[in-house]
Protein backbone atom coordinates (compact mmCIF):
# COMPACT_ATOMS: atom_id res chain seq x y z
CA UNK A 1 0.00 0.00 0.00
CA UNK A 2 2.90 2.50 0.79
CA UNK A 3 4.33 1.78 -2.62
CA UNK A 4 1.48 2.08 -4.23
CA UNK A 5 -0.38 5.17 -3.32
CA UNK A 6 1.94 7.69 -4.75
CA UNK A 7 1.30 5.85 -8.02
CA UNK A 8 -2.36 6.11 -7.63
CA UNK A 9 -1.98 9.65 -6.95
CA UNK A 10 0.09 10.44 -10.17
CA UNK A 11 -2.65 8.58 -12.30
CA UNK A 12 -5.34 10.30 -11.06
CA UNK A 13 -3.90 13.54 -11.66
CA UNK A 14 -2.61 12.71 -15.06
CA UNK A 15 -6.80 11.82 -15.65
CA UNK A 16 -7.53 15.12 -13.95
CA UNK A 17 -5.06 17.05 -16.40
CA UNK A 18 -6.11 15.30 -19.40
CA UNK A 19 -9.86 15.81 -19.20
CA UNK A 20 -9.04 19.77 -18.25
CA UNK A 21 -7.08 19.74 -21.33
CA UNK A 22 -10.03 18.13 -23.05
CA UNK A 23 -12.41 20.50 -21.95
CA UNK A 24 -10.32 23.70 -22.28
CA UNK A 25 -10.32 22.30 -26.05
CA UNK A 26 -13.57 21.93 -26.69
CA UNK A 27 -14.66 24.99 -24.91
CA UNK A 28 -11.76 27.38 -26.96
CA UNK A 29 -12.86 25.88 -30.24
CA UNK A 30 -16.71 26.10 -29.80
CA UNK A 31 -16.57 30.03 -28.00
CA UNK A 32 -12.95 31.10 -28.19
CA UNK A 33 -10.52 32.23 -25.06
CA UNK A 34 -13.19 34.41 -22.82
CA UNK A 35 -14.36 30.93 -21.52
CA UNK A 36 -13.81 31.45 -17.60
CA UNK A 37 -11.63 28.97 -16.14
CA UNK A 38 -14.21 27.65 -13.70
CA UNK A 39 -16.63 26.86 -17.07
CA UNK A 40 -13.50 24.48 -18.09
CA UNK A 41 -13.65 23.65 -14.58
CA UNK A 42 -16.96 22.45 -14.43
CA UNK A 43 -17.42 20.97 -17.71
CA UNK A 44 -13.87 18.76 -16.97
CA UNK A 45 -15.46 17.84 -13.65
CA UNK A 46 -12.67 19.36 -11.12
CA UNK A 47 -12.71 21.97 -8.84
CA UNK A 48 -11.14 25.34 -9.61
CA UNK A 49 -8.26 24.58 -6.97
CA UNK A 50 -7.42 21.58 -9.33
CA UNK A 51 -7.67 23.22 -12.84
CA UNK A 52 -5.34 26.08 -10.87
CA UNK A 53 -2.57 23.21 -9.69
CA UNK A 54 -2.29 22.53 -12.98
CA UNK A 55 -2.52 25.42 -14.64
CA UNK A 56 -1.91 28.43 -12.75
CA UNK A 57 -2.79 30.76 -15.20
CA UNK A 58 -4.92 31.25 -18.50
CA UNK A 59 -1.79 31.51 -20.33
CA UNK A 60 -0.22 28.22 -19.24
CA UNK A 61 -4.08 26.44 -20.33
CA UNK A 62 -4.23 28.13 -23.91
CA UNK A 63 -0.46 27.35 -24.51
CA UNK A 64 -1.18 23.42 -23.68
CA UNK A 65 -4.37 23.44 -25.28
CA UNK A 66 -3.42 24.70 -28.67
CA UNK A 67 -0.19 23.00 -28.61
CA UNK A 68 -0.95 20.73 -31.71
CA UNK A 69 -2.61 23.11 -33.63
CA UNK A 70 0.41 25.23 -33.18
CA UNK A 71 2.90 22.61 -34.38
CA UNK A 72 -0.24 22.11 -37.41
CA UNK A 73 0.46 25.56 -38.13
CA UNK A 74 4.04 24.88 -38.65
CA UNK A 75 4.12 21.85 -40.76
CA UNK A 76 1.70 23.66 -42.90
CA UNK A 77 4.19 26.79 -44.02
CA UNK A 78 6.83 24.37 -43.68
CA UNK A 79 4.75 22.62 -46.56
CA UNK A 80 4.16 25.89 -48.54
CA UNK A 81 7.88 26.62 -48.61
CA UNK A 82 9.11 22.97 -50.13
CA UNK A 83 6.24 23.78 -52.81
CA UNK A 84 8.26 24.30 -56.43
CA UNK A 85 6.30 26.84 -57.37
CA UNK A 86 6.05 29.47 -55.05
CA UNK A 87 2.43 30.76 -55.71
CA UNK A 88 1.14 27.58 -55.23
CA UNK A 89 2.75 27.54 -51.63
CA UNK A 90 1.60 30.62 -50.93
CA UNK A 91 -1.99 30.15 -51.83
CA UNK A 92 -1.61 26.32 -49.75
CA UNK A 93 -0.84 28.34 -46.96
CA UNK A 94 -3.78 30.59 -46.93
CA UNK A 95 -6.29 27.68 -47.57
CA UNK A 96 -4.79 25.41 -45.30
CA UNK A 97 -4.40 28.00 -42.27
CA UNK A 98 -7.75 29.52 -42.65
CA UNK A 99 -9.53 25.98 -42.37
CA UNK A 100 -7.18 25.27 -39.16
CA UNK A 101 -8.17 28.83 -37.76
CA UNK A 102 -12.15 28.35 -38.41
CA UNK A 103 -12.31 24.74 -37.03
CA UNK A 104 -10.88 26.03 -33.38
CA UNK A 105 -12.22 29.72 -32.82
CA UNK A 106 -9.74 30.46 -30.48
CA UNK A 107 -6.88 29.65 -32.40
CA UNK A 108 -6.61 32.84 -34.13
CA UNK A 109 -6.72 34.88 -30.50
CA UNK A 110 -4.20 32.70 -29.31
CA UNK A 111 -1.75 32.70 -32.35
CA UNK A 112 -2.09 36.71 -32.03
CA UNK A 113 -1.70 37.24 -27.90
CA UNK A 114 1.06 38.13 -26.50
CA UNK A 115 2.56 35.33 -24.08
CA UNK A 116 5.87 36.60 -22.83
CA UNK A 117 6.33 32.72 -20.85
CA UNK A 118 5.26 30.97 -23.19
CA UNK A 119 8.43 30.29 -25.46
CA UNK A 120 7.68 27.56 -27.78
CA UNK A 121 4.46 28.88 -28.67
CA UNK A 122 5.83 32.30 -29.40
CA UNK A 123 8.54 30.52 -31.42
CA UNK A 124 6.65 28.91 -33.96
CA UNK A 125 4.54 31.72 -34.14
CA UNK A 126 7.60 33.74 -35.07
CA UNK A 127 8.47 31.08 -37.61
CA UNK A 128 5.34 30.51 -39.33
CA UNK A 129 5.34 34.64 -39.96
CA UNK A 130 8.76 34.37 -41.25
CA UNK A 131 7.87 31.00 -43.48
CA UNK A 132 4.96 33.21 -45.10
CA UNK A 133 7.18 36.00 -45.57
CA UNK A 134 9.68 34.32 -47.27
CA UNK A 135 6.90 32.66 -49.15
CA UNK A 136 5.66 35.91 -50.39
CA UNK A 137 9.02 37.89 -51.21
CA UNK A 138 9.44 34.28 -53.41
CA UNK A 139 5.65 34.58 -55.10
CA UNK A 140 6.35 38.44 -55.47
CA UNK A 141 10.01 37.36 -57.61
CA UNK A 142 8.46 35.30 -59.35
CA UNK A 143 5.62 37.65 -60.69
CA UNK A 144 2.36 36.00 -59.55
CA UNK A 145 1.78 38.07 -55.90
CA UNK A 146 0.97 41.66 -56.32
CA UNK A 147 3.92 43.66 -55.04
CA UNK A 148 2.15 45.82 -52.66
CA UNK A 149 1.34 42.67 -49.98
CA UNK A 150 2.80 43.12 -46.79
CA UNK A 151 2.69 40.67 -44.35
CA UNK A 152 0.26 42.58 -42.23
CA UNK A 153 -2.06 41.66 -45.00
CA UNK A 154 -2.42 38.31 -44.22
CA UNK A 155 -2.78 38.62 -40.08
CA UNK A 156 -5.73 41.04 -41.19
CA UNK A 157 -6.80 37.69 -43.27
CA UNK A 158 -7.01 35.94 -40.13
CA UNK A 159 -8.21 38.40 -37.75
CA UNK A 160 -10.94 38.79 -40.77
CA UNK A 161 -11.64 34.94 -41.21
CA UNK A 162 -11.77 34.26 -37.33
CA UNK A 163 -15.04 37.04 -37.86
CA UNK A 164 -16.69 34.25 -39.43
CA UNK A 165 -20.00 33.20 -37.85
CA UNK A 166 -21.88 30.52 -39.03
CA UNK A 167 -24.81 27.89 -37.83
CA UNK A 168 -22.63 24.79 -37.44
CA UNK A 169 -18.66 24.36 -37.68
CA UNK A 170 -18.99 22.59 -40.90
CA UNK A 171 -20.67 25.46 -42.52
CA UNK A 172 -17.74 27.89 -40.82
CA UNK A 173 -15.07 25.46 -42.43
CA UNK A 174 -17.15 26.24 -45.68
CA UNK A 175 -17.27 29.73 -45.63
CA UNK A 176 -13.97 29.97 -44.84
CA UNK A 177 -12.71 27.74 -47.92
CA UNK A 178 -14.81 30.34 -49.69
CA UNK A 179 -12.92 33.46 -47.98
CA UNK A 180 -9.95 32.35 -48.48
CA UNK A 181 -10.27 31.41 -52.71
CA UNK A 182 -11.46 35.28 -52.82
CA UNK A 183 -8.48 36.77 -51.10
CA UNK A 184 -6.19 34.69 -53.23
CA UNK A 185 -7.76 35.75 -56.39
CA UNK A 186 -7.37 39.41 -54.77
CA UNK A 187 -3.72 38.50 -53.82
CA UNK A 188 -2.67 37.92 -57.14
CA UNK A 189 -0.59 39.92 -59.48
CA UNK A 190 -3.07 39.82 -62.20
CA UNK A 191 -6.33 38.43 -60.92
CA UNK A 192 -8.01 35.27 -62.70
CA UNK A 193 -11.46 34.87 -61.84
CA UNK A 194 -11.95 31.08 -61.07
CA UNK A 195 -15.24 29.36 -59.52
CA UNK A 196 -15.15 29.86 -55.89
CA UNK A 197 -15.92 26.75 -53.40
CA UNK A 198 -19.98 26.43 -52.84
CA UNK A 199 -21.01 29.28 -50.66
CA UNK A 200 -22.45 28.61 -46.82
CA UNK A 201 -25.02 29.49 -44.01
CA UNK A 202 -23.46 32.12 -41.95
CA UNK A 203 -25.64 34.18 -39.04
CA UNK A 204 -26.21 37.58 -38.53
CA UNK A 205 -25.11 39.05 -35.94
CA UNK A 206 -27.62 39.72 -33.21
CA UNK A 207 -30.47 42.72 -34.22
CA UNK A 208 -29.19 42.66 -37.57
CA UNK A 209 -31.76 41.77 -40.54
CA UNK A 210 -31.32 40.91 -44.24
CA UNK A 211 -32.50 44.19 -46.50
């Protein structure tokens, strides 16, 4: 029993921290970071003083929570850059990271905060910016990505994307497919009209009405 107790203890709070995680996950993607802590709390089943021993602060649960999409988020530009043609990495990129943003609403307010302790989040933030930099200065060289896009263009593509309201996730994921095939065609040197993906039920924002 004396051997075995401390082992106990370390397996139940491995359970505790994985169904926090689990709930923190679930909560972020459905309503985005201004869940309280005590609604991941509750819906994990643990008290506040446990969800607090294991994460002390918001920052340390959004950082753990978002931890794979993060490292998604990486192999995705790291994708765009091995493409050949560097237009058709850059317009991967934009597809692909729009579809990651609108299937976890959160993940664009956590890609854009500021967490000074939180290194290895910052750090592949830093490098997917630089990766779609690069990717541009390439697509601009190379005559296919108007010259006047600056990378501040494309964090107002996800801050504009992550505005996306819809009745189900599926039908977000659609209209963001849809988003993101118009700002490529707007992206590009000298725009092609091509079809755009089917278009999708999005809702109107409370007290607003279709005229």
């Amino acid at each position: 029993m004396v051997h075995r107790l401390p082992r106990s203890l370390r397996s139940d709070a491995r359970d505790n921290r994985d169904r926090i995680l689990e709930a923190a996950r679930a909560l972020f993607a459905a309503e985005g970071l201004a869940v309280p802590m005590r609604e991941v709390a509750r819906r994990a089943g643990v008290g506040p003083a446990t969800l607090y021993r294991h994460f002390p602060a918001k920052e340390a649960l959004v950082t753990e929570a978002f931890a794979d999409q993060v490292q998604a988020c990486r192999a995705i530009v790291d994708e765009g850059l091995r493409e050949q043609d560097p237009w058709d990495g850059f317009r991967l990129v934009i597809e692909r990271i729009c579809e990651l943003h609108a299937r976890d609403r959160g993940l664009t307010a956590a890609f854009m905060a500021a967490y000074p302790h939180a290194t290895d989040f910052a750090a592949n933030r830093d490098h997917a910016l630089k990766a779609i930099a690069e990717l541009a200065r390439r697509a601009k060289a190379a005559g296919r990505l108007r010259p006047d896009f600056v990378l501040d263009d494309m964090i107002l593509v996800l801050m504009a994307n992550d505005g996306i309201r819809s009745v189900s996730p599926a039908a977000r994921v659609a209209a963001s497919r849809r988003f993101a095939a118009l700002v490529i065609q707007a992206f590009q040197a000298t725009p092609t009209p091509a079809p755009l993906p089917p278009t999708a039920r999005l809702a109107l924002m409370a007290g607003s009405r279709a005229r």
